[in-house]
N, C-alpha and C. Protein backbone atom coordinates (compact mmCIF):
# COMPACT_ATOMS: atom_id res chain seq x y z
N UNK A 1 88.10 115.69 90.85
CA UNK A 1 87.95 114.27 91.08
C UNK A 1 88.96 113.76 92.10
N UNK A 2 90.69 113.83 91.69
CA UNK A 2 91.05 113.82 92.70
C UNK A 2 91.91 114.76 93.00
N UNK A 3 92.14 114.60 94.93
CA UNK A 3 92.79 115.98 95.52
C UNK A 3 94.63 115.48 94.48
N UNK A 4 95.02 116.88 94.40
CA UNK A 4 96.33 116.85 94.17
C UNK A 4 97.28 116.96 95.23
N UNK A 5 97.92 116.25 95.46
CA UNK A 5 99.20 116.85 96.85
C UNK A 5 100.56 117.21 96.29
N UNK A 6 100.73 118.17 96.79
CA UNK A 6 101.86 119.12 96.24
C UNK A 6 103.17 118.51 97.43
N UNK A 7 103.64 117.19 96.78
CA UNK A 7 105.09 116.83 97.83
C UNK A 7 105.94 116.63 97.05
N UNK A 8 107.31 116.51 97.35
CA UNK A 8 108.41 116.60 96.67
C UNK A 8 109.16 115.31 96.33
N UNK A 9 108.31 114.21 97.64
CA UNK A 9 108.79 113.24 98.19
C UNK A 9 107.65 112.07 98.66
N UNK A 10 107.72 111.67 98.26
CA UNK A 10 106.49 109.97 98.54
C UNK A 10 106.62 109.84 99.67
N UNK A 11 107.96 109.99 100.54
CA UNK A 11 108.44 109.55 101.64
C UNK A 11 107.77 110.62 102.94
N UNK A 12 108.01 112.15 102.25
CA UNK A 12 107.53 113.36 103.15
C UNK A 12 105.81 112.90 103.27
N UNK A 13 105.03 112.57 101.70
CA UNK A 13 103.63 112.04 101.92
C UNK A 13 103.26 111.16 102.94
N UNK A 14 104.68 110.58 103.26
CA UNK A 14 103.94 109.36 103.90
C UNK A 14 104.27 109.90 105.13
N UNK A 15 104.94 110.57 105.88
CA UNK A 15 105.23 110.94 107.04
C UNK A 15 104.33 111.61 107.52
N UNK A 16 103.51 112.60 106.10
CA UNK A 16 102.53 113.04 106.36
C UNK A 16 101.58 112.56 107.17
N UNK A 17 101.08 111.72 106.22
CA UNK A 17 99.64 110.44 106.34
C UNK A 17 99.94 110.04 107.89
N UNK A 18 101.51 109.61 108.46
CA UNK A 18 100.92 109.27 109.78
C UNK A 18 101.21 110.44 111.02
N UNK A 19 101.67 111.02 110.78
CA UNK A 19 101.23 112.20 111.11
C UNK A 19 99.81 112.26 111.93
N UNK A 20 99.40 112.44 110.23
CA UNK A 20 98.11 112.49 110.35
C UNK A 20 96.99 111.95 111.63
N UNK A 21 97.86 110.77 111.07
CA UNK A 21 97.24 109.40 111.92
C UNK A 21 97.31 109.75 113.34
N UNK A 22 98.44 109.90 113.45
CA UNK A 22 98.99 110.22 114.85
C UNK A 22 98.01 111.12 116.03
N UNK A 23 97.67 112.18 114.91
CA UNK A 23 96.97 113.29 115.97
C UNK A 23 95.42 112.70 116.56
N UNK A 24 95.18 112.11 116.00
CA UNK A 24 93.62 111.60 116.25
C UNK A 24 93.99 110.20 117.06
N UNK A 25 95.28 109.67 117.89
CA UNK A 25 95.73 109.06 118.55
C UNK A 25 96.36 109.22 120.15
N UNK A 26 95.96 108.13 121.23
CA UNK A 26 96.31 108.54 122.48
C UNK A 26 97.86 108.66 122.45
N UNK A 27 98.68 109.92 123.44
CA UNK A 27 100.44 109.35 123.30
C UNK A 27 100.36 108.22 123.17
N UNK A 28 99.96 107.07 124.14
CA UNK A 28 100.21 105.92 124.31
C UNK A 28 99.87 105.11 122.81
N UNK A 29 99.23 104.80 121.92
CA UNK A 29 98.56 104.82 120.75
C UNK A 29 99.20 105.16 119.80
N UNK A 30 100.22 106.43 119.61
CA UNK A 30 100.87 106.60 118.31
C UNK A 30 101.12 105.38 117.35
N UNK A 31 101.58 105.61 116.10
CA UNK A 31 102.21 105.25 115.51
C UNK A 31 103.24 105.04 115.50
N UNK A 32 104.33 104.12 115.35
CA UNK A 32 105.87 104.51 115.61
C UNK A 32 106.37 103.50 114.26
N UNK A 33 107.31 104.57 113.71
CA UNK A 33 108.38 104.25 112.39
C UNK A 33 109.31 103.73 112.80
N UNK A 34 110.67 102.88 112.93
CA UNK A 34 111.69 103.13 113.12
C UNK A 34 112.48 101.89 111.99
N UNK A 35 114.22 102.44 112.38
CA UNK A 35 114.72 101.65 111.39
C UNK A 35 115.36 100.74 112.44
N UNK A 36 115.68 99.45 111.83
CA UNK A 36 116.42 98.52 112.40
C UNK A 36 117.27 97.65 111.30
N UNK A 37 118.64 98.07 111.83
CA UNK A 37 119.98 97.29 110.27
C UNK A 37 120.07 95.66 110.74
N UNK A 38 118.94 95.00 109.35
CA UNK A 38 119.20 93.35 109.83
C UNK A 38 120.26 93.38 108.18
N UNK A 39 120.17 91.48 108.31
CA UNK A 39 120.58 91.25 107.06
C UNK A 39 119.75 91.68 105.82
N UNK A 40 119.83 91.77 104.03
CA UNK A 40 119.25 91.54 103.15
C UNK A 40 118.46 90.73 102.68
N UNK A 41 118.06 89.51 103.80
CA UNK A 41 116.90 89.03 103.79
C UNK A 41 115.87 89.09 104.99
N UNK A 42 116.53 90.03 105.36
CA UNK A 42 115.09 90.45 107.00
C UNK A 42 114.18 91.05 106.58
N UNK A 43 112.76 91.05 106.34
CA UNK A 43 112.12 91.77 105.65
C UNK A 43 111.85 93.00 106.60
N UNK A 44 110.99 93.89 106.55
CA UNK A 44 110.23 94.91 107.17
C UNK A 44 109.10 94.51 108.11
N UNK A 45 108.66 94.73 109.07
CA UNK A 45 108.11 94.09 109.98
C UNK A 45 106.76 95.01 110.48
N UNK A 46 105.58 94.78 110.73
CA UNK A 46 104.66 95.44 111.73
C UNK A 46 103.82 94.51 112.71
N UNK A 47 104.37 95.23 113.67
CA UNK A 47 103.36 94.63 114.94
C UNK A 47 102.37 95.70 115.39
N UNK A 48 101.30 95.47 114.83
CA UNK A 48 99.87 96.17 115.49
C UNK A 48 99.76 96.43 116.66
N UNK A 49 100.26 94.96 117.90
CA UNK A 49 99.43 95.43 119.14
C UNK A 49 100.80 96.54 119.59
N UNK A 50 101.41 96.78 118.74
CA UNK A 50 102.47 97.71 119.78
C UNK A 50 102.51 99.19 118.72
N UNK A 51 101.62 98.88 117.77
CA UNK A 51 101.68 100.11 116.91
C UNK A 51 103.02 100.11 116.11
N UNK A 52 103.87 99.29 115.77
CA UNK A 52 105.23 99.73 115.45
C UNK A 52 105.49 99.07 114.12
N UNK A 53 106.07 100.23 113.47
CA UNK A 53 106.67 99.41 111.95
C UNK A 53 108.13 99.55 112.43
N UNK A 54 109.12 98.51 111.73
CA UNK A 54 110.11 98.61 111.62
C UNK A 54 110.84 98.40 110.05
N UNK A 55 111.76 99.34 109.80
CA UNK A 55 112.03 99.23 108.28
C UNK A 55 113.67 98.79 108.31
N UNK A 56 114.20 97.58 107.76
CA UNK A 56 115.18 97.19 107.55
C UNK A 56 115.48 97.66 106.07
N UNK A 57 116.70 98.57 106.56
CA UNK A 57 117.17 99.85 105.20
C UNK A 57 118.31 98.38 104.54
N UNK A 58 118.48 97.66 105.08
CA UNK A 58 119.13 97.01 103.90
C UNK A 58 118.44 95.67 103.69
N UNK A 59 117.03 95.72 103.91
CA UNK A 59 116.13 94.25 103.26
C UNK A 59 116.76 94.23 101.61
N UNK A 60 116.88 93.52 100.93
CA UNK A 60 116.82 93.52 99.83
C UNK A 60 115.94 93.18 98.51
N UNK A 61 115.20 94.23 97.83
CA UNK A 61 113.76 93.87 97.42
C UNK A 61 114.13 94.86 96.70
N UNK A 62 113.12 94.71 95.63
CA UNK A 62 112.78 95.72 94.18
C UNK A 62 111.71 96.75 94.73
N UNK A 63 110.52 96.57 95.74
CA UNK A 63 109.75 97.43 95.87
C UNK A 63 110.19 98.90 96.64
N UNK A 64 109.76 99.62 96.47
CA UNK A 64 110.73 101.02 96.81
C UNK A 64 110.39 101.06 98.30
N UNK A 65 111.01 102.03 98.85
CA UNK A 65 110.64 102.26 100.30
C UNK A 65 109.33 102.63 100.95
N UNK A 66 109.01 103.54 100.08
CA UNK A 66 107.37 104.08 99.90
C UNK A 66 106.34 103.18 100.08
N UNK A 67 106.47 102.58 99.10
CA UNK A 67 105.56 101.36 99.01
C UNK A 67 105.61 100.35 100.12
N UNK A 68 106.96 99.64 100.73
CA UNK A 68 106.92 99.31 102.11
C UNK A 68 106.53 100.06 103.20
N UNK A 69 107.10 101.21 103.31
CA UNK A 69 106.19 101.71 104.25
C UNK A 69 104.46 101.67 104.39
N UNK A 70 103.72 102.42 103.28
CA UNK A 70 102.70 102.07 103.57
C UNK A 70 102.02 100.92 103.41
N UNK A 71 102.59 99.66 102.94
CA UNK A 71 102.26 98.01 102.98
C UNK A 71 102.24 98.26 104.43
N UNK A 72 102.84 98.39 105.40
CA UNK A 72 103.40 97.84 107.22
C UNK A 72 102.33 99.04 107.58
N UNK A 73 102.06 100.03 106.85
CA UNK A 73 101.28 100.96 107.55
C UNK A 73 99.55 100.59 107.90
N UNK A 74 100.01 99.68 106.52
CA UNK A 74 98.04 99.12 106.68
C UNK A 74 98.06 97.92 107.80
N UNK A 75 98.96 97.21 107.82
CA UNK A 75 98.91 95.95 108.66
C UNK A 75 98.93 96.77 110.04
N UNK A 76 98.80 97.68 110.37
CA UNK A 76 98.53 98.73 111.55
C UNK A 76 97.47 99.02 111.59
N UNK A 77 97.06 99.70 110.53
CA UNK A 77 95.79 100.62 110.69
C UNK A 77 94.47 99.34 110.43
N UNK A 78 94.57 98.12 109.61
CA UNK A 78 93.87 97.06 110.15
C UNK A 78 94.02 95.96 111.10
N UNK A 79 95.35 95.91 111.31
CA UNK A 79 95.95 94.38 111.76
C UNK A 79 95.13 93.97 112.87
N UNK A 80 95.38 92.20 112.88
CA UNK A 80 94.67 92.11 113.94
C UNK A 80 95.68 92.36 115.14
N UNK A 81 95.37 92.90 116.41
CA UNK A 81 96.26 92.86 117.29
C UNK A 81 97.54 91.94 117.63
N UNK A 82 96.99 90.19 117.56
CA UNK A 82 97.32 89.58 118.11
C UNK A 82 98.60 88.74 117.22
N UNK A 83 98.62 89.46 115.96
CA UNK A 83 99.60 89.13 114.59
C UNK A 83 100.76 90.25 114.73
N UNK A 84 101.85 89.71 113.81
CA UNK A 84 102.92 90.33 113.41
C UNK A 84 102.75 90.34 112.09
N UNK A 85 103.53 91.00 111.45
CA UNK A 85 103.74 90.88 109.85
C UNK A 85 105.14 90.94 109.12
N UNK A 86 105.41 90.12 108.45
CA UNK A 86 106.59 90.42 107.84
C UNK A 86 106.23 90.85 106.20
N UNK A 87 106.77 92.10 105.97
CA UNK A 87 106.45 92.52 104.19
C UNK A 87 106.34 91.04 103.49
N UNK A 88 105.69 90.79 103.17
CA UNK A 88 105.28 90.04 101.82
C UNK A 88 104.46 90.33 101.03
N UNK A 89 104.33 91.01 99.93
CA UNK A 89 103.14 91.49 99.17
C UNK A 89 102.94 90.74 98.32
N UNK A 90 103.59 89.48 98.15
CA UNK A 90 102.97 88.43 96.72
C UNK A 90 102.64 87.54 97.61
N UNK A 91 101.98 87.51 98.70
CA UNK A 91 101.44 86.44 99.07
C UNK A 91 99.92 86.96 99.01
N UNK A 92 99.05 85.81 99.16
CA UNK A 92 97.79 86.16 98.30
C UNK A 92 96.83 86.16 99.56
N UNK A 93 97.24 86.33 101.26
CA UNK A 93 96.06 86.16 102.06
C UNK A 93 95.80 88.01 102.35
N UNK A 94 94.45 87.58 102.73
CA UNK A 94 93.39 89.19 102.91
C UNK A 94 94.40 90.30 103.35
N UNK A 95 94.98 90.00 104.49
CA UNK A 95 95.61 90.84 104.99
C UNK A 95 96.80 91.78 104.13
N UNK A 96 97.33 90.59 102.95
CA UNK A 96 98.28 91.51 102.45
C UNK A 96 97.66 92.08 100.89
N UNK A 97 96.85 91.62 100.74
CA UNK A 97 95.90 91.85 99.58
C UNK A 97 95.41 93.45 100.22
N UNK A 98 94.97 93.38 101.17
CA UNK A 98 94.64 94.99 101.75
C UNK A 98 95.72 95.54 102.17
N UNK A 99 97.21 95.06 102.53
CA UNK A 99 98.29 95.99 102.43
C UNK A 99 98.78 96.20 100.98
N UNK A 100 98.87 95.71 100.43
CA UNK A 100 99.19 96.31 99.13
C UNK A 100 97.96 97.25 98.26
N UNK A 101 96.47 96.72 98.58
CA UNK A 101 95.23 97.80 97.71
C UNK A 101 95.64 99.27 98.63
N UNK A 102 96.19 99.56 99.67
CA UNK A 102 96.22 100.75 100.67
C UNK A 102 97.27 101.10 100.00
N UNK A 103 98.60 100.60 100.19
CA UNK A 103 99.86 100.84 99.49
C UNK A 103 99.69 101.56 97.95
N UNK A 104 99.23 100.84 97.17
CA UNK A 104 98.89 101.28 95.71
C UNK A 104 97.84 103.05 95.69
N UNK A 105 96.67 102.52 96.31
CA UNK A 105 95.87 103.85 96.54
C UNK A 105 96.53 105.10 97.10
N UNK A 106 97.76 105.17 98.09
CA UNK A 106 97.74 106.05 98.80
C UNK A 106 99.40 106.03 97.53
N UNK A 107 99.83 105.78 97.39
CA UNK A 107 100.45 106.01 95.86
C UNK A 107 100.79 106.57 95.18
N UNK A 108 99.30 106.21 94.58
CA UNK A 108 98.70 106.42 93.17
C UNK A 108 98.17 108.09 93.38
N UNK A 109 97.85 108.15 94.82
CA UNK A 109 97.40 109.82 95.19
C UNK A 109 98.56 110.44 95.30
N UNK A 110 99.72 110.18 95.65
CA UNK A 110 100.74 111.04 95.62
C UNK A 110 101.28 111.16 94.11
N UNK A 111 101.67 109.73 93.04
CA UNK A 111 102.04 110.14 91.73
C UNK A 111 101.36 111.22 90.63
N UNK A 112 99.80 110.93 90.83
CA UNK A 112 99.38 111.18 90.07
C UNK A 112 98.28 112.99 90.21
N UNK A 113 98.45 113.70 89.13
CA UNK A 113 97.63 114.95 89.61
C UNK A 113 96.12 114.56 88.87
N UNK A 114 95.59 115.31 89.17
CA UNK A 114 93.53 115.39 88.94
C UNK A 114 93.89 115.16 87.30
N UNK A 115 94.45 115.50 86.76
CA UNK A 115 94.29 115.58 85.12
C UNK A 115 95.13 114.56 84.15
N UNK A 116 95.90 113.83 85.07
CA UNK A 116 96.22 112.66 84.73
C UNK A 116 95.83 111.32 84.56
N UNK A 117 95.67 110.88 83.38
CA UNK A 117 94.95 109.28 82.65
C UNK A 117 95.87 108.44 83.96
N UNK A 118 95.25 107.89 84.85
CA UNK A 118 96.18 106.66 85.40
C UNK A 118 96.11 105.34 85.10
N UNK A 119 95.20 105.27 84.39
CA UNK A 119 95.50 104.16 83.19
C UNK A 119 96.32 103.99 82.74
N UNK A 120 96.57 105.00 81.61
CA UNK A 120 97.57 105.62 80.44
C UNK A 120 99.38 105.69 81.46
N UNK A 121 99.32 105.49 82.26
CA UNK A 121 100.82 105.69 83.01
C UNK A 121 100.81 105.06 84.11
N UNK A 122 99.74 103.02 84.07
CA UNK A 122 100.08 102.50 85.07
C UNK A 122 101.62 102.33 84.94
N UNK A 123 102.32 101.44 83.96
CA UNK A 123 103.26 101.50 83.85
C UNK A 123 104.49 101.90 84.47
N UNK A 124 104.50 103.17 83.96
CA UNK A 124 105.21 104.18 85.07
C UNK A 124 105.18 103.77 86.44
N UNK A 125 104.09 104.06 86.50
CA UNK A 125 103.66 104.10 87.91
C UNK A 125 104.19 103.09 88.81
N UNK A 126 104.08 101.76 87.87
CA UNK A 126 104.30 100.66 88.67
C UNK A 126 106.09 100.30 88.80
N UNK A 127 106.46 100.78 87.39
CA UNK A 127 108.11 101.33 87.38
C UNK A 127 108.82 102.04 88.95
N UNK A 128 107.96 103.08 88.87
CA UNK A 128 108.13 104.33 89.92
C UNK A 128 108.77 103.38 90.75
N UNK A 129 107.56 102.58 91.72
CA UNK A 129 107.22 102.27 93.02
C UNK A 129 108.09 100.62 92.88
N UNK A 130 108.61 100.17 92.47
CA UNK A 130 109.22 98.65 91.75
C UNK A 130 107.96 97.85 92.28
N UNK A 131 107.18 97.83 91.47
CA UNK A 131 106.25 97.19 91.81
C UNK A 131 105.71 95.88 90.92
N UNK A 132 106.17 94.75 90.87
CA UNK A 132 106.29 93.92 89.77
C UNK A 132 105.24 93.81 88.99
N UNK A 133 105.21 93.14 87.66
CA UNK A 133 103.73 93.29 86.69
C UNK A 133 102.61 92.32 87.49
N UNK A 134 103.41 91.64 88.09
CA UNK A 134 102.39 90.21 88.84
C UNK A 134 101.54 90.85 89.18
N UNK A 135 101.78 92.05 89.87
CA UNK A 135 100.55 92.62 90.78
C UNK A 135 99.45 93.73 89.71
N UNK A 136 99.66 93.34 88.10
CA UNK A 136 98.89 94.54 87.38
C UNK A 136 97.71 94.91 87.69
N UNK A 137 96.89 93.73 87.97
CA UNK A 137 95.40 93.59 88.25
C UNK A 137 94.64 94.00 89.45
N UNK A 138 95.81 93.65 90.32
CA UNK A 138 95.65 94.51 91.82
C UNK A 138 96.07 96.14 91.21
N UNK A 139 97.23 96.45 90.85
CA UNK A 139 97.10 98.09 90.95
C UNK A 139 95.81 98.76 90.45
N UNK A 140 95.78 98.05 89.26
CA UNK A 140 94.42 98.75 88.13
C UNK A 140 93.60 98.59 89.21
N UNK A 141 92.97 97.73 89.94
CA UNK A 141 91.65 97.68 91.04
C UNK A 141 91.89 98.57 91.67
N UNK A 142 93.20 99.38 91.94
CA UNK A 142 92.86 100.27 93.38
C UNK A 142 93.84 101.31 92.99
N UNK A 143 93.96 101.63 91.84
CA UNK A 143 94.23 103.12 91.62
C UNK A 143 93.23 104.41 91.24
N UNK A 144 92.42 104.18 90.79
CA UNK A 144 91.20 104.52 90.56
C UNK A 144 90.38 105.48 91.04
């Protein structure tokens, strides 16, 4: 039912995934990660038309790194060009409603193996990733 991925690291998964991304991309086109040291209230940032996430290692937030990353990863792989994004995942418009259902799904594939109830260990799960209860109803929709 589902594939298992054998990583050590949410973080290596995700390097994976754009990776991934990457190869089926012009040079010009990549993806690009990088870090940038703001204050503890700069959030994490993606600008689509330039392909670029940027991760501020000292934002200060409960959600883990993982989970920001691939939040900024979807505002890429859908965004509209002509937008920026700053991490906000409790805000309730489309765009971050589909960065966080991507975030959760791609996840929920790294926490969990084929024989695991992910029902039975949203919890966890949502522990894992600091992912507050606000969002229960969204994870349950898109772990699945």
């Amino acid at each position: 039912m589902y594939e298992y991925l054998d990583y050590t690291s949410p973080l290596d998964y995700f390097n994976d995934v754009v990776e991934d991304y990457n190869v089926a991309r012009s040079n010009h086109d990549k993806i690009v990660i990088t870090e940038m040291n703001g204050s503890i209230y700069d959030p994490d940032v993606a600008l689509p038309s330039d392909n670029l996430i940027i991760i501020n290692p000292n934002f200060k937030t409960n959600f883990s790194l993982p989970f920001r990353k691939f939040h900024e990863l979807q505002h890429i792989l859908n965004g509209e060009q002509h937008k920026t994004y700053a991490f906000s995942p409790l805000a309730k418009n489309d765009a971050e409603i589909s960065a966080n259902a991507y975030a959760f799904k791609m996840l929920a594939d790294f926490y969990f193996d084929e024989n695991t109830d992910r029902y039975g260990k949203l919890y966890d799960f949502m522990a894992y990733f600091g992912i507050p209860m606000s969002l229960e109803n969204a994870v349950i929709k898109n772990i699945g």
